[in-house]
Protein backbone atom coordinates (compact mmCIF):
# COMPACT_ATOMS: atom_id res chain seq x y z
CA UNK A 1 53.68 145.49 120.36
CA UNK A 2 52.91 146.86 123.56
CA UNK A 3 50.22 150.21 123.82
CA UNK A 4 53.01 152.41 124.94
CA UNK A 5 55.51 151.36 122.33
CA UNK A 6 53.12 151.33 119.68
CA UNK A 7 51.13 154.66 120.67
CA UNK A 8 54.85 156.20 120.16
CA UNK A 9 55.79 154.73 116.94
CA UNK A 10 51.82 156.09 116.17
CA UNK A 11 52.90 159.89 116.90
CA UNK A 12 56.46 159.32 115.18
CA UNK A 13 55.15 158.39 111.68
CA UNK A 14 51.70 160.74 111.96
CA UNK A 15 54.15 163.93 113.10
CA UNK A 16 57.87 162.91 112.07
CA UNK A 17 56.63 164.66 108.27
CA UNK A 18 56.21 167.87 109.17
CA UNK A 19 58.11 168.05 112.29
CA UNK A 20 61.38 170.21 112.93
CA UNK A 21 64.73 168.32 113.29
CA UNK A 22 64.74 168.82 117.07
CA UNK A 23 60.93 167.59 116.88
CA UNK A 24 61.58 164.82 115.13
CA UNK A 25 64.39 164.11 116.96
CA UNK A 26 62.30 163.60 120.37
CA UNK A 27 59.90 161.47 118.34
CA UNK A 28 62.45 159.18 117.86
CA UNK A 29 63.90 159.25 121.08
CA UNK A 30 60.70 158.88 122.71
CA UNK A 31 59.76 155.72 120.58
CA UNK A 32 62.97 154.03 121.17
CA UNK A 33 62.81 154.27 125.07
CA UNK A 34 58.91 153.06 124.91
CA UNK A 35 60.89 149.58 123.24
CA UNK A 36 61.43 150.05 119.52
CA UNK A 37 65.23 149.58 119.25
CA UNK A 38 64.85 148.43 115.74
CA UNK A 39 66.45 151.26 113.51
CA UNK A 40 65.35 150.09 110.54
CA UNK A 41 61.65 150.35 111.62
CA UNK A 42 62.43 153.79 113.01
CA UNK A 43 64.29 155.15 109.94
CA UNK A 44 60.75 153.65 108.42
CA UNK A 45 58.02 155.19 110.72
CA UNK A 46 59.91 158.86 110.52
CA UNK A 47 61.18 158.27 106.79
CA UNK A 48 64.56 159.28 106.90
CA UNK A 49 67.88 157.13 106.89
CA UNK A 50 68.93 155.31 109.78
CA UNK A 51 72.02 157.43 109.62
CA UNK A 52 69.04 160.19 110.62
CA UNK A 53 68.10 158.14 113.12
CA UNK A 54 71.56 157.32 114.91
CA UNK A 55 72.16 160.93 114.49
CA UNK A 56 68.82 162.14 116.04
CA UNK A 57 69.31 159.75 119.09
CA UNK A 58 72.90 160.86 119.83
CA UNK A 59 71.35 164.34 119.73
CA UNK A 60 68.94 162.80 122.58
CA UNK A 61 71.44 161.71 124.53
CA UNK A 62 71.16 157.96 123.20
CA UNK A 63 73.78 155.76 122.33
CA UNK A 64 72.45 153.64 119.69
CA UNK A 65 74.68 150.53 119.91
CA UNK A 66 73.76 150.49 124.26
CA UNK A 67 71.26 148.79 124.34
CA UNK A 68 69.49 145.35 126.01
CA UNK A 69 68.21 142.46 124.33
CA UNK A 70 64.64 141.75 125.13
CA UNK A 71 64.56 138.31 124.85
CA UNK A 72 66.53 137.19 127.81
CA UNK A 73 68.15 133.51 128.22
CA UNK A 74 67.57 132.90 131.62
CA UNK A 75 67.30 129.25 132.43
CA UNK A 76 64.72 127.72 132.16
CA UNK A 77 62.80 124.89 135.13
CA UNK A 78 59.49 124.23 134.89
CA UNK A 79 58.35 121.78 137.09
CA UNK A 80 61.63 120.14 136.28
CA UNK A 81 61.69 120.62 132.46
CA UNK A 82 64.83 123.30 131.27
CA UNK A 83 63.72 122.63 127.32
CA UNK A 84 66.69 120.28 126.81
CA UNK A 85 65.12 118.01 123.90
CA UNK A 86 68.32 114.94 124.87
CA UNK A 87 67.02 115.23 128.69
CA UNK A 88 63.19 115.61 128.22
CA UNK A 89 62.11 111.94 128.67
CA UNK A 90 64.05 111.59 131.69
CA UNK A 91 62.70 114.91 133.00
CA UNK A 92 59.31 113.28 132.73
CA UNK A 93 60.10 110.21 134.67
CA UNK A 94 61.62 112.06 137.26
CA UNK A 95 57.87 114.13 137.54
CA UNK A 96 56.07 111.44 137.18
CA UNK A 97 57.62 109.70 140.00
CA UNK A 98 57.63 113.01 142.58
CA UNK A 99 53.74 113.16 141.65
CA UNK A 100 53.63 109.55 142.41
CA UNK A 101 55.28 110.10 145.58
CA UNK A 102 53.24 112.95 146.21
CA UNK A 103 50.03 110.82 145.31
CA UNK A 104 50.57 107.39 146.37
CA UNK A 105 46.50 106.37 146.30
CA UNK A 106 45.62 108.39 143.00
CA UNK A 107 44.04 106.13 140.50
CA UNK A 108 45.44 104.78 137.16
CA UNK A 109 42.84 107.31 135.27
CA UNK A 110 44.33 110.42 137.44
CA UNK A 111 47.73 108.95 136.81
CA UNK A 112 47.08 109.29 133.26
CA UNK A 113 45.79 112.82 133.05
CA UNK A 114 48.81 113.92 134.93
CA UNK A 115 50.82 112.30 132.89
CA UNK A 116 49.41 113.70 129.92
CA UNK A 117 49.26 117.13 131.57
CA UNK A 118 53.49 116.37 131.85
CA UNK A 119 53.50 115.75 128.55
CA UNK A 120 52.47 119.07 127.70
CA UNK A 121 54.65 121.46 129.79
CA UNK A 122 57.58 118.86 128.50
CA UNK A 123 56.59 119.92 125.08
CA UNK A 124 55.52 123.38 125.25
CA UNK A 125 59.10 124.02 127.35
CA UNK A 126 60.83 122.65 125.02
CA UNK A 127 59.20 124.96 121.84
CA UNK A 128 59.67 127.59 124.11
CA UNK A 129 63.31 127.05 124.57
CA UNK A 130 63.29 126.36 121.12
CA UNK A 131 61.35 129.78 119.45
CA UNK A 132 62.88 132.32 122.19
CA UNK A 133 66.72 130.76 121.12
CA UNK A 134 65.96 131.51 117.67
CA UNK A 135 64.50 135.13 118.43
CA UNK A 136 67.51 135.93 120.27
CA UNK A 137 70.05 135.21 117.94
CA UNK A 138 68.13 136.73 115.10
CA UNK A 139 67.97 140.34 117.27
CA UNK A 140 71.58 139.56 118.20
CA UNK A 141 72.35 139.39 114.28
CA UNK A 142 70.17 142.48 113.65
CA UNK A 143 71.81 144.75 116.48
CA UNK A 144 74.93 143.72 114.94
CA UNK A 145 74.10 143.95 111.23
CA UNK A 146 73.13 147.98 112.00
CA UNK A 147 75.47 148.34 113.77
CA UNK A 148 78.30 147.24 111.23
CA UNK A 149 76.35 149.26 108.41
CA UNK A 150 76.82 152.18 110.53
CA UNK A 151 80.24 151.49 111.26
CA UNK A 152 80.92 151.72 107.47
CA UNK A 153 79.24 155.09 107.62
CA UNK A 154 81.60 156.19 110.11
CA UNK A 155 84.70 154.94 108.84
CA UNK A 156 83.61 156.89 105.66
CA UNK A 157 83.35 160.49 107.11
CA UNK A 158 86.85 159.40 109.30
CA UNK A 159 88.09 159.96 105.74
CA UNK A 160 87.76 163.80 106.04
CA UNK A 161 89.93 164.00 108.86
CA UNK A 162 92.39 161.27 108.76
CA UNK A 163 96.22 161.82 108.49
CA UNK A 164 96.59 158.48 107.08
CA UNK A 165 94.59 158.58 104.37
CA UNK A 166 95.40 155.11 102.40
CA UNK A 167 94.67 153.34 106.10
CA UNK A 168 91.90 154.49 107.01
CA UNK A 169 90.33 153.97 103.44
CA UNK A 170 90.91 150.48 103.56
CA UNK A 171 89.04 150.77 107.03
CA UNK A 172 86.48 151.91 105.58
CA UNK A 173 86.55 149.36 102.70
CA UNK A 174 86.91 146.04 105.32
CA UNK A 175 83.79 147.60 107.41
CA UNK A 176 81.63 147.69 104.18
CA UNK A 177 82.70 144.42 103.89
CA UNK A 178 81.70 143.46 106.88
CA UNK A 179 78.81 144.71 106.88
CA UNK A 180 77.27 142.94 103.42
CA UNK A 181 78.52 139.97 105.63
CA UNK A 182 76.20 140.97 108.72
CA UNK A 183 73.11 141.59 106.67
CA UNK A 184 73.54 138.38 105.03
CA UNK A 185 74.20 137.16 108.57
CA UNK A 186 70.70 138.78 109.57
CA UNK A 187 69.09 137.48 106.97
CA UNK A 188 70.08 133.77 108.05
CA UNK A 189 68.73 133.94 111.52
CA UNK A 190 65.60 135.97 110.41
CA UNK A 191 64.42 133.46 108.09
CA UNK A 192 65.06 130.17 110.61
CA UNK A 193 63.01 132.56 112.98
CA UNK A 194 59.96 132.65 111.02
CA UNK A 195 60.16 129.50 109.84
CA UNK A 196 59.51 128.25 113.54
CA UNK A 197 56.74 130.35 114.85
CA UNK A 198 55.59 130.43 118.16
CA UNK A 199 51.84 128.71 118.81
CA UNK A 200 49.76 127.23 121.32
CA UNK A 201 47.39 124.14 119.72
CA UNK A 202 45.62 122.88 122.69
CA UNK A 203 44.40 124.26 126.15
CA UNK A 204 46.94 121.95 128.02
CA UNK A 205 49.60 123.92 125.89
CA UNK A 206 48.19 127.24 126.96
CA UNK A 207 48.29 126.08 130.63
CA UNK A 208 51.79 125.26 130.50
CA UNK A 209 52.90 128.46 128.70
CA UNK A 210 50.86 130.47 131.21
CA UNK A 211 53.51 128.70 133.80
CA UNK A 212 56.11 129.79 131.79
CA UNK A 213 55.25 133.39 131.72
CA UNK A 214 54.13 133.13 135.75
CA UNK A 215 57.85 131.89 136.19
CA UNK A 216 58.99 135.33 134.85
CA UNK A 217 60.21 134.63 131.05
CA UNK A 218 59.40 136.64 128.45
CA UNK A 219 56.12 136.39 126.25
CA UNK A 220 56.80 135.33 122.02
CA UNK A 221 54.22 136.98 120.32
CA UNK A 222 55.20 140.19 119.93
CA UNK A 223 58.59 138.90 119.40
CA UNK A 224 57.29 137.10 116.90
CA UNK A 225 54.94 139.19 114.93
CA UNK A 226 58.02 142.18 115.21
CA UNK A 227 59.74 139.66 113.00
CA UNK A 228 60.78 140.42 109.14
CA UNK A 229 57.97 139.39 107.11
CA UNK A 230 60.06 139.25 104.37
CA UNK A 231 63.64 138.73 105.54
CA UNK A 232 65.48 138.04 101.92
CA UNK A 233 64.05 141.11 100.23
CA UNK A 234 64.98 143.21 103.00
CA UNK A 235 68.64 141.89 103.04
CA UNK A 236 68.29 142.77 99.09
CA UNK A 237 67.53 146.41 99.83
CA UNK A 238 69.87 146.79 102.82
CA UNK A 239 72.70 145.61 100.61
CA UNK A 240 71.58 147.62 97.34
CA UNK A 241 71.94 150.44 99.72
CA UNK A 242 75.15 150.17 101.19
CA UNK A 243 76.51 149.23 97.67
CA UNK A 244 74.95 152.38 96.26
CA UNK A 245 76.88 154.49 99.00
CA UNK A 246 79.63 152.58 98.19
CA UNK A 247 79.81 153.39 94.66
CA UNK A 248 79.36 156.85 94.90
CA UNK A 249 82.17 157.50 97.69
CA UNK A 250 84.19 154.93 95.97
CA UNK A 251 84.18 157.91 92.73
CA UNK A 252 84.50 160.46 95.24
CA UNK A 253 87.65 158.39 97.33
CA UNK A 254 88.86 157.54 93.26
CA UNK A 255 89.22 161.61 92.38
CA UNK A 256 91.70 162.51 95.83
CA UNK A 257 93.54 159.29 94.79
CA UNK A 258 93.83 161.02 91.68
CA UNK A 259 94.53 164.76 92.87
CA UNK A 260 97.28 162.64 95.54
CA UNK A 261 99.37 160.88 92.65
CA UNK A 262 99.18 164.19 90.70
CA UNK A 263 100.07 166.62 93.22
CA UNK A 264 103.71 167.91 93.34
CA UNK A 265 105.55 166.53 96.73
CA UNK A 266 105.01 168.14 99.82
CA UNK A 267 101.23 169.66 99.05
């Protein structure tokens, strides 16, 4: 986690306690735009709900479901390697045979050690490719899983207001439907994400990731140490949650069905 980011999810959970709404609010804000878009871990650091949190960063000015991945796909070339596993052995011929080229009175040992050396940005690349796919698509799946659980909460309180009541309660019924479906979605991703975690093993490694990063892509580890350390049990509270919520509005929805069959025509 990076000083800034972490200095403001610091202040959040030592002030969020005792802090007004509006103060609170701010907190959140402010640790949001320093990088923690995870609204789960905000809701955590501030202990309130994440409905508290969407609510405290619309009153910020912050739309909650705008926002950028920060693992970015862009393409990959490293002296010729894109991470492609089916292309990688003819990705080192063809860099073996421009250093040739490039070389043509090096000696059999130097020929080796570059070779070797090829070996490992063909292998780190390709881990890299490998780690940062999975990262994306599990913060894809997260965005989307809060996002869907907060859908549900809005299709709920549409309930108040809406002229059609049946439709829009089965709107409301299909979007906490949806949602179990993202979080066990979520849960997918986050555990093939941690179960290929991102390391360096050998000083020829290291060189070739610090290539990587010179060539502008992002960095793992704090990708990878912001990752669910427990990705089932947290799918097991998210959904013993939303089905908690459920129940109780489903009692709530169950009395105006009641009041609606019961009340004379017209009313």
């Amino acid at each position: 986690m990076s000083t800034h980011r972490a200095a403001a999810v610091a202040a959040l959970r030592d002030w969020a306690a005792i802090a007004t709404p509006a103060r609170r609010a701010a907190l959140i804000a402010a640790a949001w735009r320093a990088g923690e878009t995870r609204v789960a871990a905000l809701a955590e650091a501030a202990g309130v709900t994440r409905q508290t949190v969407y609510t405290d960063l619309r009153a910020e000015g912050i739309d909650p479901d705008d926002r950028e991945d920060t693992m970015s796909i862009s393409p990959l070339n490293i002296e010729g390697f894109t991470g492609e596993l089916a292309a990688a052995d003819a990705q080192w011929g063809a860099a073996m045979a421009r250093w040739r080229a490039a070389h043509p009175d090096a000696s059999r040992d130097e020929a080796t050690t570059e070779g070797t050396r090829l070996v490992a940005v063909m292998d780190t690349t390709a881990r890299y490719a490998d780690v940062r796919g999975l990262l994306v698509r599990e913060e894809a799946a997260r965005v989307e899983r809060d996002r869907l659980v907060h859908r549900a909460d809005l299709c709920w309180e549409a309930l108040s207001t809406a002229s059609a009541w049946l439709a829009a309660h089965h709107a409301y019924v299909v979007a906490v439907d949806a949602a179990h479906t993202a979080i066990g979605r979520w849960c997918e991703s986050a555990e093939a994400a941690r179960a290929r975690m991102w390391v360096c093993g050998s000083p020829r490694s290291e060189a070739a990731y610090r290539q990587i990063r010179e060539a502008g892509h992002p960095a793992l580890e704090e990708a990878v140490a912001a990752l669910d350390p427990d990705p089932a049990r947290t799918a097991a509270e998210l959904r013993a949650d939303l089905d908690a919520r459920h129940q109780h509005r489903a009692a709530l929805a169950a009395q105006t069905a009641q009041l609606a069959r019961t009340a004379p025509a017209g009313v």
